[in-house]
N, C-alpha and C. Protein backbone atom coordinates (compact mmCIF):
# COMPACT_ATOMS: atom_id res chain seq x y z
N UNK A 1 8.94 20.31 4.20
CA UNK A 1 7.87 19.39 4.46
C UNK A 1 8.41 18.27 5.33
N UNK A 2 7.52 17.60 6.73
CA UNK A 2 8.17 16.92 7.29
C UNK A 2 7.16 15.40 6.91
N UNK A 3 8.41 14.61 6.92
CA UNK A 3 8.14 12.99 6.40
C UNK A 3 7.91 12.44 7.82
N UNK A 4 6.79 11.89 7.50
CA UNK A 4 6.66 11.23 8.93
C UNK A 4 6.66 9.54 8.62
N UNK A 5 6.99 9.10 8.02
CA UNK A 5 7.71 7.47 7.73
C UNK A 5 8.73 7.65 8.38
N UNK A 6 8.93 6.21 8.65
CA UNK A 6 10.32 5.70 9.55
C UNK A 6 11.14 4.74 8.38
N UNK A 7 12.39 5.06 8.68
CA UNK A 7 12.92 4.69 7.28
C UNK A 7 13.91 3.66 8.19
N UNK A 8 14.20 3.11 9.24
CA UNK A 8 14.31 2.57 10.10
C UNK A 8 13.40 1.59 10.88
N UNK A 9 13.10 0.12 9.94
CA UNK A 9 11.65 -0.47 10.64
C UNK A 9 12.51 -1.65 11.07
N UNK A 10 12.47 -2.20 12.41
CA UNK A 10 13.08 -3.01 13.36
C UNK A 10 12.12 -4.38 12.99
N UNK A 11 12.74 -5.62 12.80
CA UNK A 11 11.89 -6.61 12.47
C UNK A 11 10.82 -6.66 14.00
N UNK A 12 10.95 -6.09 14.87
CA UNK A 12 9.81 -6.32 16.22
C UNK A 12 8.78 -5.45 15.82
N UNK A 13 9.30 -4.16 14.95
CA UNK A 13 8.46 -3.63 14.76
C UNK A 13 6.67 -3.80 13.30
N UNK A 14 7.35 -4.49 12.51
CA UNK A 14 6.79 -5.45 12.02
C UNK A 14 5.30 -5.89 11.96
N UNK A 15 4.33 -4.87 11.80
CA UNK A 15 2.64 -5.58 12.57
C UNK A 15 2.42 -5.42 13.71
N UNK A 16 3.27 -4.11 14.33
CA UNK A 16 3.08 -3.98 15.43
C UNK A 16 2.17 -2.64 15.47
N UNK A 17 0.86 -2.52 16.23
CA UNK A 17 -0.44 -1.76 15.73
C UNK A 17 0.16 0.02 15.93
N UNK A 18 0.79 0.08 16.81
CA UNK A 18 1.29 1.48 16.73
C UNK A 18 2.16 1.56 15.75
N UNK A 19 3.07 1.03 15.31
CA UNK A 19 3.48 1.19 13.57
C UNK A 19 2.51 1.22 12.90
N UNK A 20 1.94 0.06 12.80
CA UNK A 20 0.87 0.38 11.44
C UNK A 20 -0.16 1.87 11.45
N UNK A 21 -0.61 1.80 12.76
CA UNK A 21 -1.39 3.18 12.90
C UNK A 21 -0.63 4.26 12.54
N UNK A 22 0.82 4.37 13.23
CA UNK A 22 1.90 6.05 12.36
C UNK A 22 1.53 5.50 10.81
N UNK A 23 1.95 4.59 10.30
CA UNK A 23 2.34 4.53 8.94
C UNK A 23 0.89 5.26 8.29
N UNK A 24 -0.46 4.86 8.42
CA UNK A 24 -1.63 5.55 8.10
C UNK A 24 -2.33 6.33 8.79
N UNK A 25 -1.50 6.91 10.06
CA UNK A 25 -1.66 8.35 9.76
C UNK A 25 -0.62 8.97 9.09
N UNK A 26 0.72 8.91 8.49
CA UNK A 26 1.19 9.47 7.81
C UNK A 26 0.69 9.48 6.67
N UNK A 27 0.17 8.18 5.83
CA UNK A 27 0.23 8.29 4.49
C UNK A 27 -1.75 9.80 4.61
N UNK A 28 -2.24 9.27 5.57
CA UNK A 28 -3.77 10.50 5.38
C UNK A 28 -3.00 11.67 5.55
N UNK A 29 -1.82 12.28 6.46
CA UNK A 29 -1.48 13.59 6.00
C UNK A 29 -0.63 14.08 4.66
N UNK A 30 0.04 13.12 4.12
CA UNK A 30 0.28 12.93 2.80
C UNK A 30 -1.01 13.38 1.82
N UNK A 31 -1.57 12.53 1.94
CA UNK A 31 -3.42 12.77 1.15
C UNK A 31 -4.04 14.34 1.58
N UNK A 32 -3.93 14.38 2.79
CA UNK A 32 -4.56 16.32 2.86
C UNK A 32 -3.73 17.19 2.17
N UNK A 33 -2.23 16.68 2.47
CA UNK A 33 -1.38 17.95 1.99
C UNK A 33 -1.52 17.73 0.33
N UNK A 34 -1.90 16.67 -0.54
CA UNK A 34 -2.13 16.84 -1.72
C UNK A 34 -3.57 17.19 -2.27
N UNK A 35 -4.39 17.36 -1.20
CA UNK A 35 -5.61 17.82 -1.90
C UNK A 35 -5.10 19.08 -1.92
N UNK A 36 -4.51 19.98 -0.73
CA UNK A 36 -4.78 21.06 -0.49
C UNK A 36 -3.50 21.35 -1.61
N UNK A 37 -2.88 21.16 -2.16
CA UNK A 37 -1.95 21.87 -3.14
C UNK A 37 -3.40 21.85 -4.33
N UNK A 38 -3.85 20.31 -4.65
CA UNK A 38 -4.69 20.23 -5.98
C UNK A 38 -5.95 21.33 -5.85
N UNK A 39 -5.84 21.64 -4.34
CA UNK A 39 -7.06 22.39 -4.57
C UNK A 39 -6.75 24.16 -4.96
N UNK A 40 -6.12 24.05 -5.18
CA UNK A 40 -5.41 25.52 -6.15
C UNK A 40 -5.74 25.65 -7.12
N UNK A 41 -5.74 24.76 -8.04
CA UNK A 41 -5.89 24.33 -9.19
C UNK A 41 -7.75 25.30 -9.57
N UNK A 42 -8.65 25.23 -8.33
CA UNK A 42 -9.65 25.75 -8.47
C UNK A 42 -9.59 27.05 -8.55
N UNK A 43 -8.62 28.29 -8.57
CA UNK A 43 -8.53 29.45 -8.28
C UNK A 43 -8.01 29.58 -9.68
N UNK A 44 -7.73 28.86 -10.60
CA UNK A 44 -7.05 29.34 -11.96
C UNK A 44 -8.62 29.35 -12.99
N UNK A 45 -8.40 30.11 -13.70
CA UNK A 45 -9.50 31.23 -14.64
C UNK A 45 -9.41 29.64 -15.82
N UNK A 46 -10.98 29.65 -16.31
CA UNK A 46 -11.34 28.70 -17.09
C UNK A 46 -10.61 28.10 -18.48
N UNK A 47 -9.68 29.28 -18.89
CA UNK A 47 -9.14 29.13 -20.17
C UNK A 47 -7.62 28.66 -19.45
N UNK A 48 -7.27 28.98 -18.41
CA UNK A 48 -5.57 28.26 -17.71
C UNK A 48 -6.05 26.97 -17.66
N UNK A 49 -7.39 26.37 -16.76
CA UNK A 49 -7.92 24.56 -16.42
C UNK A 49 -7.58 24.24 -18.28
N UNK A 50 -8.24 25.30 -18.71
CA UNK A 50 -8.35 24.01 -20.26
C UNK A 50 -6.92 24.23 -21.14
N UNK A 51 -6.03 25.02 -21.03
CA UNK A 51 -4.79 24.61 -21.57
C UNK A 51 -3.87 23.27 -20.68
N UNK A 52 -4.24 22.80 -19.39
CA UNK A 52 -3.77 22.07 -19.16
C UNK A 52 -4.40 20.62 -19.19
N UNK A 53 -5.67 21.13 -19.96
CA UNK A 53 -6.21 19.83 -19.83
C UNK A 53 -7.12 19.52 -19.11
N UNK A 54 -8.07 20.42 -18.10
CA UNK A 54 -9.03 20.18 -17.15
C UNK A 54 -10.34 21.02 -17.30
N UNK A 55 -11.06 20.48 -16.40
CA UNK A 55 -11.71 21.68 -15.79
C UNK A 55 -12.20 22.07 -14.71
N UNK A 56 -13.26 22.88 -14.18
CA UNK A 56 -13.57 22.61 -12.86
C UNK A 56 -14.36 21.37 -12.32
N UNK A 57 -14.95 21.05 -13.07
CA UNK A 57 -15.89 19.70 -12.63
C UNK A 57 -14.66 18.52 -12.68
N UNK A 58 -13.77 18.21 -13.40
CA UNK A 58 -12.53 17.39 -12.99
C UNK A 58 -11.90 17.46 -11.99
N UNK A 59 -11.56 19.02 -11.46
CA UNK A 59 -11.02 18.81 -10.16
C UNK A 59 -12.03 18.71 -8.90
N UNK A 60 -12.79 19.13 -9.39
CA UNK A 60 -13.90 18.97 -8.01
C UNK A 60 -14.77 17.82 -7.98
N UNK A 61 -14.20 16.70 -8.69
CA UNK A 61 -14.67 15.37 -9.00
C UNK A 61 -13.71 14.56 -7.97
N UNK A 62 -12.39 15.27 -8.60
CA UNK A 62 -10.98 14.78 -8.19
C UNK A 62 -10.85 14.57 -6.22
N UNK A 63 -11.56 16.71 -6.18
CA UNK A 63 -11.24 16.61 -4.57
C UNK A 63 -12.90 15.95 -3.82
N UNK A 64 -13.52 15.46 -4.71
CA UNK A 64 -14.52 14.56 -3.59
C UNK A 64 -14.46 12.96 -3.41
N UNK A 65 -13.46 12.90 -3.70
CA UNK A 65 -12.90 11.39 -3.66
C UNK A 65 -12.65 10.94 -2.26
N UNK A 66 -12.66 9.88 -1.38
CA UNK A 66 -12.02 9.66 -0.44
C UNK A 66 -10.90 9.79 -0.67
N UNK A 67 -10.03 10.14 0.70
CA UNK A 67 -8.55 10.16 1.16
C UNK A 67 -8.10 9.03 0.50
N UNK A 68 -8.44 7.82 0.51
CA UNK A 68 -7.61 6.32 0.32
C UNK A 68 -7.29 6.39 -1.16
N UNK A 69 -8.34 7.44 -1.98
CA UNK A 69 -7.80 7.64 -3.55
C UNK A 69 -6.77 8.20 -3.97
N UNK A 70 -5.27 8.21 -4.45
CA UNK A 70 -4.56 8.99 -4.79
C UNK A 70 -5.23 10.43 -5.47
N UNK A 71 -4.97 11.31 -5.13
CA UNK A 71 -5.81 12.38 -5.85
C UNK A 71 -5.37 12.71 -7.61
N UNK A 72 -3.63 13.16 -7.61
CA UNK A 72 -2.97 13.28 -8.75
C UNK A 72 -3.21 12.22 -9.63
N UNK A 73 -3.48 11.04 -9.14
CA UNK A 73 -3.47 10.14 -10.06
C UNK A 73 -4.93 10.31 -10.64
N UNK A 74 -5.94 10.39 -9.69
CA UNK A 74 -7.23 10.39 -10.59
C UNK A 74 -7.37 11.50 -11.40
N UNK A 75 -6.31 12.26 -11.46
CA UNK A 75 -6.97 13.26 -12.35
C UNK A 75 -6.29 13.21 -13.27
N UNK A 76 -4.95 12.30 -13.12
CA UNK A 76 -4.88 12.06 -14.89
C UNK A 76 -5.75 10.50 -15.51
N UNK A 77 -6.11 9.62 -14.56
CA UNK A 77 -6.93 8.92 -14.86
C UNK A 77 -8.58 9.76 -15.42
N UNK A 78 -8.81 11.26 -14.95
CA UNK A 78 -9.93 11.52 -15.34
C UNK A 78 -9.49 12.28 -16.87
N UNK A 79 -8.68 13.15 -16.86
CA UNK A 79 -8.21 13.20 -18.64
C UNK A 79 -8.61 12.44 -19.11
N UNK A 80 -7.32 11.04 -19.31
CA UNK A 80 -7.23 10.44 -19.53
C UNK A 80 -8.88 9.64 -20.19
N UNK A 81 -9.70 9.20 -19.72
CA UNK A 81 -10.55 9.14 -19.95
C UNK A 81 -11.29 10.44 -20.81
N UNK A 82 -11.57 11.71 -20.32
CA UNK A 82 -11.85 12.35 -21.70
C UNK A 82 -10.97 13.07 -22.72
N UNK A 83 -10.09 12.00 -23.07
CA UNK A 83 -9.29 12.13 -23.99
C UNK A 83 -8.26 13.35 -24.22
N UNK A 84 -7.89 13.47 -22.97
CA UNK A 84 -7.22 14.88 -22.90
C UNK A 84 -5.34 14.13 -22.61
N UNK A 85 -5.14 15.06 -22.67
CA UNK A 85 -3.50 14.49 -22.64
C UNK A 85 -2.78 15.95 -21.48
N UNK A 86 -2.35 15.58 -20.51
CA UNK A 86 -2.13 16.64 -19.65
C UNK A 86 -0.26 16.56 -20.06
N UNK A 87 0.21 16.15 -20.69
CA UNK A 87 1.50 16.22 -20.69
C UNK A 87 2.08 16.98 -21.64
């Protein structure tokens, strides 16, 4: 997987709009490449979602979220809320 952050930020670089623009377009291909793993999660048979704790309406809650939402996180924030424990 390639990281597209610069781990090398020059104080000129600093608020400078083509940095900030790489930095969010990296973090939105970050966000596709984690829907598209979470969206796997939809191909597993109803009784695999509920030993881990889900179901389909959780993840397909999960993947209609905007990009700016962490995805993994809302879906243990959505357990979480119905009292499920994914761990």
């Amino acid at each position: 997987m390639t990281d597209f952050t610069c781990d090398h930020i020059q104080p000129s670089q600093i608020g400078h709009p083509l940095f900030d623009l790489s930095n969010k377009l990296a973090a939105r291909i970050r966000a596709r490449q984690q829907r598209r793993k979470l969206a796997e999660l939809m191909a597993l048979d109803r009784k695999t979602l509920r030993d881990i704790g889900l179901t389909r309406k959780d993840v397909a809650q999960t993947l209609a979220q905007p990009l700016s939402v962490d995805a993994q996180t809302e879906l243990y924030r959505i357990a979480y809320l119905n009292g499920r424990n994914l761990m």
